[in-house]
Structures are given as C-alpha cells and as structure tokens.
PDB file of N, CA and C in Angstrom:
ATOM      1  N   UNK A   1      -6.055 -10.623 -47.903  1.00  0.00           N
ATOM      2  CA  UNK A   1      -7.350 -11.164 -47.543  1.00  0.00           C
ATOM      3  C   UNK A   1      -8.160 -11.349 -48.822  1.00  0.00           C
ATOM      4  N   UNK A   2      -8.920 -12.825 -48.809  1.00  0.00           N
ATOM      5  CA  UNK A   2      -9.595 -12.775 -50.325  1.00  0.00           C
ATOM      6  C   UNK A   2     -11.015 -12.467 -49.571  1.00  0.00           C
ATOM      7  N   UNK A   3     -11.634 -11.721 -50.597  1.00  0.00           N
ATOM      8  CA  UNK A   3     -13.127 -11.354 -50.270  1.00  0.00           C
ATOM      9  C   UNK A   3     -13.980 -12.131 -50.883  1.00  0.00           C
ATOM     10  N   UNK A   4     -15.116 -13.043 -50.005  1.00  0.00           N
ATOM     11  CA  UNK A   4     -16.157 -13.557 -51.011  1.00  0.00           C
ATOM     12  C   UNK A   4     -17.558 -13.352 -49.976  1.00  0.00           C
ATOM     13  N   UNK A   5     -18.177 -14.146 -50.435  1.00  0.00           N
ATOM     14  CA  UNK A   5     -19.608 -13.752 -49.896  1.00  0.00           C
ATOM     15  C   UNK A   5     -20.043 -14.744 -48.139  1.00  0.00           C
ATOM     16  N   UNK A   6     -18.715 -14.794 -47.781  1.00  0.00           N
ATOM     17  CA  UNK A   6     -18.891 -15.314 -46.395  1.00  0.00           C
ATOM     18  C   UNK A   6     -18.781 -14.514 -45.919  1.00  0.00           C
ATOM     19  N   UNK A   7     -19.422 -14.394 -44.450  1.00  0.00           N
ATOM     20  CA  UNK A   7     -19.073 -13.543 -43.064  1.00  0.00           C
ATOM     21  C   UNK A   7     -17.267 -13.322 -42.793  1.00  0.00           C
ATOM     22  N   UNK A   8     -17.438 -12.425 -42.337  1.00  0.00           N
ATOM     23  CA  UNK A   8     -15.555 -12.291 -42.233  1.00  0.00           C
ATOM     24  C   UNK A   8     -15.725 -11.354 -40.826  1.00  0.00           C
ATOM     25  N   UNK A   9     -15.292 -12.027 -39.826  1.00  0.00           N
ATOM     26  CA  UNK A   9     -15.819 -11.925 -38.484  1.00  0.00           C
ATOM     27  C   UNK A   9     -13.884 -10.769 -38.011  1.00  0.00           C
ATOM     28  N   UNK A  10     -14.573  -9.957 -37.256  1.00  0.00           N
ATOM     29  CA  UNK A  10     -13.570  -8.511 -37.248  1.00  0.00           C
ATOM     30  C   UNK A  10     -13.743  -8.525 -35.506  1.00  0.00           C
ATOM     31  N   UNK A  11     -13.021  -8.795 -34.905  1.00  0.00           N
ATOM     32  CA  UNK A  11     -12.874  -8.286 -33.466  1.00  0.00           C
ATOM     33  C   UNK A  11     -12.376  -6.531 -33.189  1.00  0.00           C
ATOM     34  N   UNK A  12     -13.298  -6.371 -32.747  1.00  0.00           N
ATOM     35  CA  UNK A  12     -12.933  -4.489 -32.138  1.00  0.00           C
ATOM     36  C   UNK A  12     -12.832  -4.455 -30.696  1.00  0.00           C
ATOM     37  N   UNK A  13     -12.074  -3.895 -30.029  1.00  0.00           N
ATOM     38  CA  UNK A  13     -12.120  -3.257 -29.183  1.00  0.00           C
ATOM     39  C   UNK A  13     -13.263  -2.965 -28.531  1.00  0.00           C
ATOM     40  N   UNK A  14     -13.775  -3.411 -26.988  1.00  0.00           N
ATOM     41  CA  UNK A  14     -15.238  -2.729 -26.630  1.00  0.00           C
ATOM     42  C   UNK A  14     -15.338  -1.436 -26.221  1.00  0.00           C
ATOM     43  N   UNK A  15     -14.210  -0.848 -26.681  1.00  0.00           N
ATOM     44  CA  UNK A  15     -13.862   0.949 -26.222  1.00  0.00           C
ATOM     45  C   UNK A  15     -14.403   1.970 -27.254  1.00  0.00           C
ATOM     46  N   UNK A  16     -14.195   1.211 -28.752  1.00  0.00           N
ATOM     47  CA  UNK A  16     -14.321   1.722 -29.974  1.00  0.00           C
ATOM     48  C   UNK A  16     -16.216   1.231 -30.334  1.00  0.00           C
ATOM     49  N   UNK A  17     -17.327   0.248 -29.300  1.00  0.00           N
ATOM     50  CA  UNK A  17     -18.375   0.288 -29.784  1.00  0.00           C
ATOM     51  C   UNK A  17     -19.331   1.387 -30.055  1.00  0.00           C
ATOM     52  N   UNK A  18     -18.795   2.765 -29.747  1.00  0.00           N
ATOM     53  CA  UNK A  18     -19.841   3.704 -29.903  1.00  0.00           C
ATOM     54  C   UNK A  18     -19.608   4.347 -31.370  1.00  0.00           C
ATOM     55  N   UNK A  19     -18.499   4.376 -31.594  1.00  0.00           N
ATOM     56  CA  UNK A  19     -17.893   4.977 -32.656  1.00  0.00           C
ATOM     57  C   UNK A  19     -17.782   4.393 -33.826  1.00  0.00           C
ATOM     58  N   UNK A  20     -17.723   2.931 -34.244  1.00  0.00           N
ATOM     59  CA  UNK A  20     -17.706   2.242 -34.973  1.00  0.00           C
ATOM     60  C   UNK A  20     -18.978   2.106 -35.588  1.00  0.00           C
ATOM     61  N   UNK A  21     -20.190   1.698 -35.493  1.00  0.00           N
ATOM     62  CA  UNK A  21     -21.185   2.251 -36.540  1.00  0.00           C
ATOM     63  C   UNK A  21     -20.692   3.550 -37.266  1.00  0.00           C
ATOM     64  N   UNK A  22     -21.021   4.515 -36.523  1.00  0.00           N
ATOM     65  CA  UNK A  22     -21.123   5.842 -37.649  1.00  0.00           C
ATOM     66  C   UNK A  22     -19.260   5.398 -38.616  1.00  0.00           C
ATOM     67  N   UNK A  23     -18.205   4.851 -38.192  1.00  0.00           N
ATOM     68  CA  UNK A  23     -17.188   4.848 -38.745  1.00  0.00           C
ATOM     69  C   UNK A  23     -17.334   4.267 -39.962  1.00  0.00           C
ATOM     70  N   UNK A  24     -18.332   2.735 -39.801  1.00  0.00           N
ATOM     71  CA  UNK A  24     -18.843   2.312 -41.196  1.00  0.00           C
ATOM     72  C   UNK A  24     -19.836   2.599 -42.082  1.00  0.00           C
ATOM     73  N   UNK A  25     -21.194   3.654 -41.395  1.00  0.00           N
ATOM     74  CA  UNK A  25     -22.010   4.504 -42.144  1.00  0.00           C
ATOM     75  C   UNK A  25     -21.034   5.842 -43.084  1.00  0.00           C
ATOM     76  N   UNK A  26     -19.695   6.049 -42.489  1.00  0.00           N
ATOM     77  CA  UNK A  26     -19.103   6.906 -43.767  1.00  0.00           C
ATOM     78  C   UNK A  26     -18.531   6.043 -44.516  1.00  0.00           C
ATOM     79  N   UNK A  27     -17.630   4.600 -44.499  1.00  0.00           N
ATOM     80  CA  UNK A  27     -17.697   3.885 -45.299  1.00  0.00           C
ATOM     81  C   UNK A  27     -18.549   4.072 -46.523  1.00  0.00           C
ATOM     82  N   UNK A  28     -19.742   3.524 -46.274  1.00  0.00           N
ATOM     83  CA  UNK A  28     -20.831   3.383 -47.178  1.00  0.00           C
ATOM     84  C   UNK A  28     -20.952   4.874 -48.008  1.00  0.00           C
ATOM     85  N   UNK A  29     -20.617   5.929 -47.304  1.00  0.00           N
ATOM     86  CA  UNK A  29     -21.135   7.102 -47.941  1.00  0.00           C
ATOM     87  C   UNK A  29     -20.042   7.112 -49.188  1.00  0.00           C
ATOM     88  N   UNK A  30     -19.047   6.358 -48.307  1.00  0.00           N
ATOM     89  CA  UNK A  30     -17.581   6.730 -49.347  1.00  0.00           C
ATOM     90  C   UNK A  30     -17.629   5.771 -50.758  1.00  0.00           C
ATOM     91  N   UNK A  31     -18.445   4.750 -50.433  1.00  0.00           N
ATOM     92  CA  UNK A  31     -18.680   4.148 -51.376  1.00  0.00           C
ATOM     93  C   UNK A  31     -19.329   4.711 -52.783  1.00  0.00           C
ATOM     94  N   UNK A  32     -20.512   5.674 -52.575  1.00  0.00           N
ATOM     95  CA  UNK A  32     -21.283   6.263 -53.507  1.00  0.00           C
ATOM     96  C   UNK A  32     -20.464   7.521 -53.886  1.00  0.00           C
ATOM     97  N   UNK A  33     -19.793   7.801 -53.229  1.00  0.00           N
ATOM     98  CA  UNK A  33     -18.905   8.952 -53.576  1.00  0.00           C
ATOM     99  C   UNK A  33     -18.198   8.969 -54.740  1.00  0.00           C
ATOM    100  N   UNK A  34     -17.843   7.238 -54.429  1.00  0.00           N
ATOM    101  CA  UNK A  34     -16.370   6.741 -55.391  1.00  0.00           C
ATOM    102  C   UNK A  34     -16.938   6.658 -56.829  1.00  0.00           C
ATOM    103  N   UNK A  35     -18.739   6.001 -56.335  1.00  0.00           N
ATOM    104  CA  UNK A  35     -19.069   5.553 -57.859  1.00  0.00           C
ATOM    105  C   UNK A  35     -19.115   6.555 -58.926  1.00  0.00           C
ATOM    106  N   UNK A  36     -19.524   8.318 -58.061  1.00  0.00           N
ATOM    107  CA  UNK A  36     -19.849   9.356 -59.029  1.00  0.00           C
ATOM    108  C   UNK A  36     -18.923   9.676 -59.088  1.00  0.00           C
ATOM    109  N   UNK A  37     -17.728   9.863 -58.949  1.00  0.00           N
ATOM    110  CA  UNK A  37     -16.237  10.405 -58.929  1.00  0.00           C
ATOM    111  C   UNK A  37     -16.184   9.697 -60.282  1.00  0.00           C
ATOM    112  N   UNK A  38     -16.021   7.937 -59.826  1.00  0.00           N
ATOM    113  CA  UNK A  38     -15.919   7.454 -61.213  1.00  0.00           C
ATOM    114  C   UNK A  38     -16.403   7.643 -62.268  1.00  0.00           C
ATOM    115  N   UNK A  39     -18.051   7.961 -62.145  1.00  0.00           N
ATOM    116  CA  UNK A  39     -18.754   7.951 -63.379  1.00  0.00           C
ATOM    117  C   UNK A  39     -17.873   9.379 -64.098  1.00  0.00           C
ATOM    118  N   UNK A  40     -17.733  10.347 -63.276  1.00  0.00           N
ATOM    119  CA  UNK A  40     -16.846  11.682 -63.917  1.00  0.00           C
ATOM    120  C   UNK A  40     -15.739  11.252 -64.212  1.00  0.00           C
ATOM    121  N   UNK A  41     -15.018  10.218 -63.851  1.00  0.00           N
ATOM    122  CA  UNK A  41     -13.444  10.356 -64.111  1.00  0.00           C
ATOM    123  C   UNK A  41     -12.790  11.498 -63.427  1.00  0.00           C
ATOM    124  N   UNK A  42     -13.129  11.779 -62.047  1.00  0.00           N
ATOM    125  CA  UNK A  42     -12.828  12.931 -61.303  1.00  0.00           C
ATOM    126  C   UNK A  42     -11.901  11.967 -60.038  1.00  0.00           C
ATOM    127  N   UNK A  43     -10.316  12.237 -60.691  1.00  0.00           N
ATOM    128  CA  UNK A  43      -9.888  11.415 -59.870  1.00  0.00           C
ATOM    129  C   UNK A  43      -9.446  12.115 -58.073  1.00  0.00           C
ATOM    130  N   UNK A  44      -9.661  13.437 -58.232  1.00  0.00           N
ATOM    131  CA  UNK A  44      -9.145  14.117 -56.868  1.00  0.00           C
ATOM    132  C   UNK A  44     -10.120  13.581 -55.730  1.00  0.00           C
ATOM    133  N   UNK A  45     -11.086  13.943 -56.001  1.00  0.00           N
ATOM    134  CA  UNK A  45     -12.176  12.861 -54.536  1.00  0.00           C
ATOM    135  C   UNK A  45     -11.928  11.491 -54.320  1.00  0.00           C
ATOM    136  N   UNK A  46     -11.697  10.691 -55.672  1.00  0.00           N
ATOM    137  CA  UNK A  46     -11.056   9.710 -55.357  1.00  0.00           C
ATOM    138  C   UNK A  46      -9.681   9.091 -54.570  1.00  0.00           C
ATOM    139  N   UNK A  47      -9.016   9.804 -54.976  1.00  0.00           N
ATOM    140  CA  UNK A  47      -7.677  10.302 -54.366  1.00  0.00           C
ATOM    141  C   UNK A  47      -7.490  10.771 -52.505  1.00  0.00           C
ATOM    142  N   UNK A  48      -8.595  11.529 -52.420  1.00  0.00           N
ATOM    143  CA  UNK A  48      -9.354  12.011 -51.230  1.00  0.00           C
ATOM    144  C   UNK A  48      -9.618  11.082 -50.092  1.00  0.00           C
ATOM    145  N   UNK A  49     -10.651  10.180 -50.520  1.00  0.00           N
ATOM    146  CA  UNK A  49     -10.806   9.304 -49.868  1.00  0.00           C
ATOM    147  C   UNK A  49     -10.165   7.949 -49.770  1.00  0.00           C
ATOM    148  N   UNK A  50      -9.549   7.548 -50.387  1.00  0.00           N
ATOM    149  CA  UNK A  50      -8.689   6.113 -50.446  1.00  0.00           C
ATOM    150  C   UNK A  50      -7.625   7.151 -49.429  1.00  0.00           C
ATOM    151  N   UNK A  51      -7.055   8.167 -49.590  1.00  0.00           N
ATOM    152  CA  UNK A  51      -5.787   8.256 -48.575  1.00  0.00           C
ATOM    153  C   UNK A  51      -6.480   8.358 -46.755  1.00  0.00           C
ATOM    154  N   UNK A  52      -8.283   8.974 -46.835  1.00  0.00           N
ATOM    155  CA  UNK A  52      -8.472   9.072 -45.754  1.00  0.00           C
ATOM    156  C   UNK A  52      -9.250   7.275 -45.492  1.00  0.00           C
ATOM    157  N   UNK A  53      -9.647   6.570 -46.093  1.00  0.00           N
ATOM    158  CA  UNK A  53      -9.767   5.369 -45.510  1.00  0.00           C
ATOM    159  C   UNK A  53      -8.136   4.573 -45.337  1.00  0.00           C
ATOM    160  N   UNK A  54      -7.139   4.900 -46.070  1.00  0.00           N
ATOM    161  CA  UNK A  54      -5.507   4.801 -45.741  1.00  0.00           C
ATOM    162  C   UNK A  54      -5.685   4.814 -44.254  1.00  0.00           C
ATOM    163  N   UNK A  55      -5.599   6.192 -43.761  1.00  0.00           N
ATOM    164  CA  UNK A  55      -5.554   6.660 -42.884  1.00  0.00           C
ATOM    165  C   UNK A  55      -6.619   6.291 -41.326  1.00  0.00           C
ATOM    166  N   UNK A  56      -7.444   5.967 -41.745  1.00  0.00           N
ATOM    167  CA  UNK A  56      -8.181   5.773 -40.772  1.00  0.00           C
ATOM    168  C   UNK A  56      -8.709   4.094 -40.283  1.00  0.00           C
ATOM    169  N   UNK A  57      -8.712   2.957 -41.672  1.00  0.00           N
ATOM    170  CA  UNK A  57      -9.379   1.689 -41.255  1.00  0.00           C
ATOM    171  C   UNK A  57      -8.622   1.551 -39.761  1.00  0.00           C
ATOM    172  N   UNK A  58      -7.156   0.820 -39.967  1.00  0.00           N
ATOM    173  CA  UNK A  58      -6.391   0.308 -39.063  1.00  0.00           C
ATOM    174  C   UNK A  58      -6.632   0.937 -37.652  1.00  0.00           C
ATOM    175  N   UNK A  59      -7.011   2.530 -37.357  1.00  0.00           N
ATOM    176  CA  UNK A  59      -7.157   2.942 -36.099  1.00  0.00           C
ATOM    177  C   UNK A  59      -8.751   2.302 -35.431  1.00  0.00           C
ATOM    178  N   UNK A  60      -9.633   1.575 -36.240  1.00  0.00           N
ATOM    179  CA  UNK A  60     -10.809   1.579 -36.071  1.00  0.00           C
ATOM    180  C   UNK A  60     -10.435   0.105 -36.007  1.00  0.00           C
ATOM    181  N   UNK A  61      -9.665  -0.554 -36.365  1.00  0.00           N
ATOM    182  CA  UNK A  61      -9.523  -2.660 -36.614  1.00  0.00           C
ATOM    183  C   UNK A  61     -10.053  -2.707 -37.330  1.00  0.00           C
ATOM    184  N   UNK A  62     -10.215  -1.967 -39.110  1.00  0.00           N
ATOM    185  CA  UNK A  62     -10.452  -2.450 -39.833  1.00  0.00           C
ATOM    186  C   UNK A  62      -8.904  -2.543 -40.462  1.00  0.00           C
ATOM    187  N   UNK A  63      -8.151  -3.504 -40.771  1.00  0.00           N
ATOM    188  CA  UNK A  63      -6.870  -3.211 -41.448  1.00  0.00           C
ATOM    189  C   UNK A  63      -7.049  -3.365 -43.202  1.00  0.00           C
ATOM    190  N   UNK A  64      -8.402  -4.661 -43.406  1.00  0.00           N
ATOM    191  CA  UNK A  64      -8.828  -4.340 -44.716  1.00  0.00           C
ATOM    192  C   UNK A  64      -9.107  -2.903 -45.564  1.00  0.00           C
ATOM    193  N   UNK A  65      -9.774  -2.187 -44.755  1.00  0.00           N
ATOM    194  CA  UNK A  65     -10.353  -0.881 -45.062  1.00  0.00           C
ATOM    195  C   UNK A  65      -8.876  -0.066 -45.530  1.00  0.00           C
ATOM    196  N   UNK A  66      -7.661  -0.144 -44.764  1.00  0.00           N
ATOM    197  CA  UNK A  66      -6.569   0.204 -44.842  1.00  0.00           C
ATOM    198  C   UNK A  66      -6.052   0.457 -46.269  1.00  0.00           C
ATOM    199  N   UNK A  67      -5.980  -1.043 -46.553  1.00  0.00           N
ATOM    200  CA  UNK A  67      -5.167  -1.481 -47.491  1.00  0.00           C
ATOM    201  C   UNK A  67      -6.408  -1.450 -48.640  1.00  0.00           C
ATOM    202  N   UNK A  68      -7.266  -1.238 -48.916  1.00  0.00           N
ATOM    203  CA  UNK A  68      -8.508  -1.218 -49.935  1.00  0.00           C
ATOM    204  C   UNK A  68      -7.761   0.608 -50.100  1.00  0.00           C
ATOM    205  N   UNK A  69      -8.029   1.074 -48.964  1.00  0.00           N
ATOM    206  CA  UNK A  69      -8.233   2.807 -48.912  1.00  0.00           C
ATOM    207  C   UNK A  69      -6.131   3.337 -49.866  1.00  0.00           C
ATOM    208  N   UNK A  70      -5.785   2.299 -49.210  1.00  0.00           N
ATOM    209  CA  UNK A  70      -3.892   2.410 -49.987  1.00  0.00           C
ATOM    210  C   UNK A  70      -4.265   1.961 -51.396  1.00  0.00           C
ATOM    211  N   UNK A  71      -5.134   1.235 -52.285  1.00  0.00           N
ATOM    212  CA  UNK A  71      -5.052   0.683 -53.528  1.00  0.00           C
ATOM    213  C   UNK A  71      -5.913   1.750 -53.915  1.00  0.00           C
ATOM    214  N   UNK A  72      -6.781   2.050 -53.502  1.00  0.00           N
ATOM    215  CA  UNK A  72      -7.373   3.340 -54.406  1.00  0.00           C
ATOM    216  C   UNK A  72      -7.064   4.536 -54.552  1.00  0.00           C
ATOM    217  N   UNK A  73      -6.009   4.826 -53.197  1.00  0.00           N
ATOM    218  CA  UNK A  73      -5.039   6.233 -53.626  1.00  0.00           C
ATOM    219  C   UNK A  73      -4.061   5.991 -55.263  1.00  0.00           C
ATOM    220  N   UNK A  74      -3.498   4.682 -54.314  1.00  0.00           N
ATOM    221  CA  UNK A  74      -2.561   4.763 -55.419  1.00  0.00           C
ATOM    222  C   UNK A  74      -3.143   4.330 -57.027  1.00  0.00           C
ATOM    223  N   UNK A  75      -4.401   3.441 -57.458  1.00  0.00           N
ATOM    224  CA  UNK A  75      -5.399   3.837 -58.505  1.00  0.00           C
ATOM    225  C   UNK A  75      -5.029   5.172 -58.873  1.00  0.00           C
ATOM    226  N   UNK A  76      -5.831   5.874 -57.865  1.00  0.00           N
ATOM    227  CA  UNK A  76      -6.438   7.223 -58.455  1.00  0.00           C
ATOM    228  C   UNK A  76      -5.152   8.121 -58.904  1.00  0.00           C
ATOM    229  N   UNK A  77      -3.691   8.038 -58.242  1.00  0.00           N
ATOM    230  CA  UNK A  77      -2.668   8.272 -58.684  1.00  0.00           C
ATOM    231  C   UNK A  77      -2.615   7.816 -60.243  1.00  0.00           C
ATOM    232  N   UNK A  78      -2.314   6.901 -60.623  1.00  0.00           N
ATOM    233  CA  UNK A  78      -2.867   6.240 -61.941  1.00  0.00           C
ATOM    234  C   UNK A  78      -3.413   6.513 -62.786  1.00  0.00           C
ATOM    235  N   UNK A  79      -4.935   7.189 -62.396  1.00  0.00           N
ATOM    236  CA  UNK A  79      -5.433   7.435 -63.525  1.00  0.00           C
ATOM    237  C   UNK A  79      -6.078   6.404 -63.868  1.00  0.00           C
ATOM    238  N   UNK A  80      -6.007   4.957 -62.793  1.00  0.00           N
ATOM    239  CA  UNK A  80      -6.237   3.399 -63.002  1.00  0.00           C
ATOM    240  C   UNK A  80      -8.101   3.531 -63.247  1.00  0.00           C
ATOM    241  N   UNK A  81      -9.395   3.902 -64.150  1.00  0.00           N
ATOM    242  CA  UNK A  81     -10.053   3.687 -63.232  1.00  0.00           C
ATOM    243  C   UNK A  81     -10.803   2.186 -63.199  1.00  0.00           C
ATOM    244  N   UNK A  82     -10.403   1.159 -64.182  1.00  0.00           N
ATOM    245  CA  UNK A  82     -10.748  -0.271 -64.191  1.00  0.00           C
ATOM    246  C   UNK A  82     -10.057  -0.768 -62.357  1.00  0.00           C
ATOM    247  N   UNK A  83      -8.881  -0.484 -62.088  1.00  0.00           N
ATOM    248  CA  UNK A  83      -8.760  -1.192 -60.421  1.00  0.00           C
ATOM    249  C   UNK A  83      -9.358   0.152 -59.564  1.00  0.00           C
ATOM    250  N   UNK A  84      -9.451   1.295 -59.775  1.00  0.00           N
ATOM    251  CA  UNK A  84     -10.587   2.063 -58.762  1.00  0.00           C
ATOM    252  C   UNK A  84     -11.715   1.446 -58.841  1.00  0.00           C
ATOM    253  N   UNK A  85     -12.597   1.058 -59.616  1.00  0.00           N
ATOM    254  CA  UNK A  85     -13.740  -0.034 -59.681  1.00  0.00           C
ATOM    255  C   UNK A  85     -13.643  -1.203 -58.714  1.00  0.00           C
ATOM    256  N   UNK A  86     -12.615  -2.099 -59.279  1.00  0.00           N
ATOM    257  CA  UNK A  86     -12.435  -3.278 -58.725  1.00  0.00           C
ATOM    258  C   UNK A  86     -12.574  -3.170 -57.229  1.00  0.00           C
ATOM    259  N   UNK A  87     -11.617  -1.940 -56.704  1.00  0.00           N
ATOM    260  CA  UNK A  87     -11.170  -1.548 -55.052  1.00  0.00           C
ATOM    261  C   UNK A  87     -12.798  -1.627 -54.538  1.00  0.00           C
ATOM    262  N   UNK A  88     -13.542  -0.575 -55.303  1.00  0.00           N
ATOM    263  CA  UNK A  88     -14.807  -0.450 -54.555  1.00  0.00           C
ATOM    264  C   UNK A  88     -15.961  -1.741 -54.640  1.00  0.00           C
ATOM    265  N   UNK A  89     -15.589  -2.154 -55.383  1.00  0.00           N
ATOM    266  CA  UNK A  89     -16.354  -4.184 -55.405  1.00  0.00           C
ATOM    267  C   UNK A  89     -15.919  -4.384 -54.124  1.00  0.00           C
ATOM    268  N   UNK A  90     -14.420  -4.692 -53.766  1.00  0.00           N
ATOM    269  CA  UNK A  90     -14.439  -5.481 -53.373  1.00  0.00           C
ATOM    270  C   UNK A  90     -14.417  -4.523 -51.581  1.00  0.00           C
ATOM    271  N   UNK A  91     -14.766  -3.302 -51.742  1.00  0.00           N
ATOM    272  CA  UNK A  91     -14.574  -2.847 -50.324  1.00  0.00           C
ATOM    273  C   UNK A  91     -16.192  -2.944 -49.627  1.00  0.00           C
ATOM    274  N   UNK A  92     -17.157  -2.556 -50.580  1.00  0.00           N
ATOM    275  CA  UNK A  92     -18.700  -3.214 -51.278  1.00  0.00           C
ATOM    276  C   UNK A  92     -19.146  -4.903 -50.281  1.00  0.00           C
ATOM    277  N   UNK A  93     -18.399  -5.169 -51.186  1.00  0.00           N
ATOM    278  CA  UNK A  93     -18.592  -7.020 -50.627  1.00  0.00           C
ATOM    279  C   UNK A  93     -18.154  -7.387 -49.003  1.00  0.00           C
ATOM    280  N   UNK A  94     -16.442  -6.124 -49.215  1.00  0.00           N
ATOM    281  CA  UNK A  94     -16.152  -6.579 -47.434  1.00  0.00           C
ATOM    282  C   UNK A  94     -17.053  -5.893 -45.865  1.00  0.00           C
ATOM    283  N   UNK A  95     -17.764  -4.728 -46.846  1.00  0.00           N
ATOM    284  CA  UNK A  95     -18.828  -3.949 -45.360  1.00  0.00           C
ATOM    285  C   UNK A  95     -19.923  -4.775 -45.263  1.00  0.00           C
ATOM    286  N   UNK A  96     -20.635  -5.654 -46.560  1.00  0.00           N
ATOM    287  CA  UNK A  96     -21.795  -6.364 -46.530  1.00  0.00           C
ATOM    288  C   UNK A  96     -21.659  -7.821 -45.482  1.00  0.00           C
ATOM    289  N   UNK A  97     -19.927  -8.276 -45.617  1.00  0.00           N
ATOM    290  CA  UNK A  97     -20.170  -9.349 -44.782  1.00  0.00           C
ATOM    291  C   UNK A  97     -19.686  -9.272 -43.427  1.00  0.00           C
ATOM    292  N   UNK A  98     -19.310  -8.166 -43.507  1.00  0.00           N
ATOM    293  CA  UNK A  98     -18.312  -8.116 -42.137  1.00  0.00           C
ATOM    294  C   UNK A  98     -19.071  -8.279 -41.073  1.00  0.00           C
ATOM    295  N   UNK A  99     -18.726  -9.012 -39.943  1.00  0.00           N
ATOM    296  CA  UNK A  99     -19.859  -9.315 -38.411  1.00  0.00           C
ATOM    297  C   UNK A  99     -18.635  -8.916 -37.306  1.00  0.00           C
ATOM    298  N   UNK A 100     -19.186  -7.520 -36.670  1.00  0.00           N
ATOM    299  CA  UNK A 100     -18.270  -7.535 -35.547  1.00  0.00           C
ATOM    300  C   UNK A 100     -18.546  -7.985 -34.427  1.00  0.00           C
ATOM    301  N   UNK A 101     -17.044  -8.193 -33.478  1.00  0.00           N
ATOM    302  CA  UNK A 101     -17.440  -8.805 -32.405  1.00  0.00           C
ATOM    303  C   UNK A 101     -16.273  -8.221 -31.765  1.00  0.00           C
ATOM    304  N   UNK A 102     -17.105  -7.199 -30.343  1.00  0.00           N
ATOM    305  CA  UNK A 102     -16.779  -6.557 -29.770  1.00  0.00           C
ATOM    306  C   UNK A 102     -15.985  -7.187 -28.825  1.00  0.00           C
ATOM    307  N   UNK A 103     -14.570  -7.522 -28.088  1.00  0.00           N
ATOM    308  CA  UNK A 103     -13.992  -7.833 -27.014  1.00  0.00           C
ATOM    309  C   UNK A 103     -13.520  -6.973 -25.601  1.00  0.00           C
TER     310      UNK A 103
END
C-alpha cells in the first residue's frame, strides 16, 4: 500500500465499532512512544510495540497497521533507526487519513 495524503477508506466490521476508536487512540500513543524510544536509541520498546501492532492491526482490519507494526520489529531488530523513522511517517500519515466505514 503506498501512503499519501488522500483518504484511504478501511471497511470494519459493525461488531468491532465500539472497540476500534480506543484501538486507534493506542495507535497514536504508540506513535509518541516510538519517537522517544528513538530519540534514546532504546530499541527494546521499539521492538515492543511493532511486534504488538504485528500482532494486533489485522484482528482489528487494519492489515496496514500489521505490516507497518512487522517493519518496525524487524527495524528495531536491526538496530535500523533511519527505517524505524520512516515506519512511523508513514504509520503517522496512514491514522491521519484513514476514514472508516463500518459494514
């Protein structure tokens, strides 16, 4: 999926509407997490959370979140932190446009 500054329209489940806000308010938390992790070069929180957004987008229909949350494990495996940056741009750009639509 390329990310740019269009809407990128996400169908969920109308089973998952109660749960899905707060699912993307930790998003966001995970976001600021990543930046101070980074600013330390503290790659274990980083590590932390890319395996639990791994773990969790796809059960929620985010499959982006998935595969963002798989590139920053394996980053933080690395030691990468120029693509741990990049991951969080572009995971950044995909919560700002995303418009769900509940079925």
């Amino acid at each position: 999926m390329t990310i740019n500054k269009e809407k990128i329209v996400i169908y969920i489940d109308s089973d998952l509407k109660d749960i899905v806000p707060r699912f993307l308010e930790i998003r966001q938390e995970n976001i600021n997490n990543l930046l101070k992790a980074l600013k330390r070069e503290d790659y274990e929180p980083i590590l932390r959370i890319g395996h639990s957004m791994k773990g969790s987008g796809t059960g929620y229909g985010f499959e982006y979140i998935t595969e963002i949350g798989r590139s920053i494990e394996d980053a933080a495996i690395m030691k990468n932190l120029e693509e741990i940056g990049e991951c969080v741009e572009k995971l950044s750009t995909y919560l700002e446009n995303i418009e769900i639509v509940y079925k």
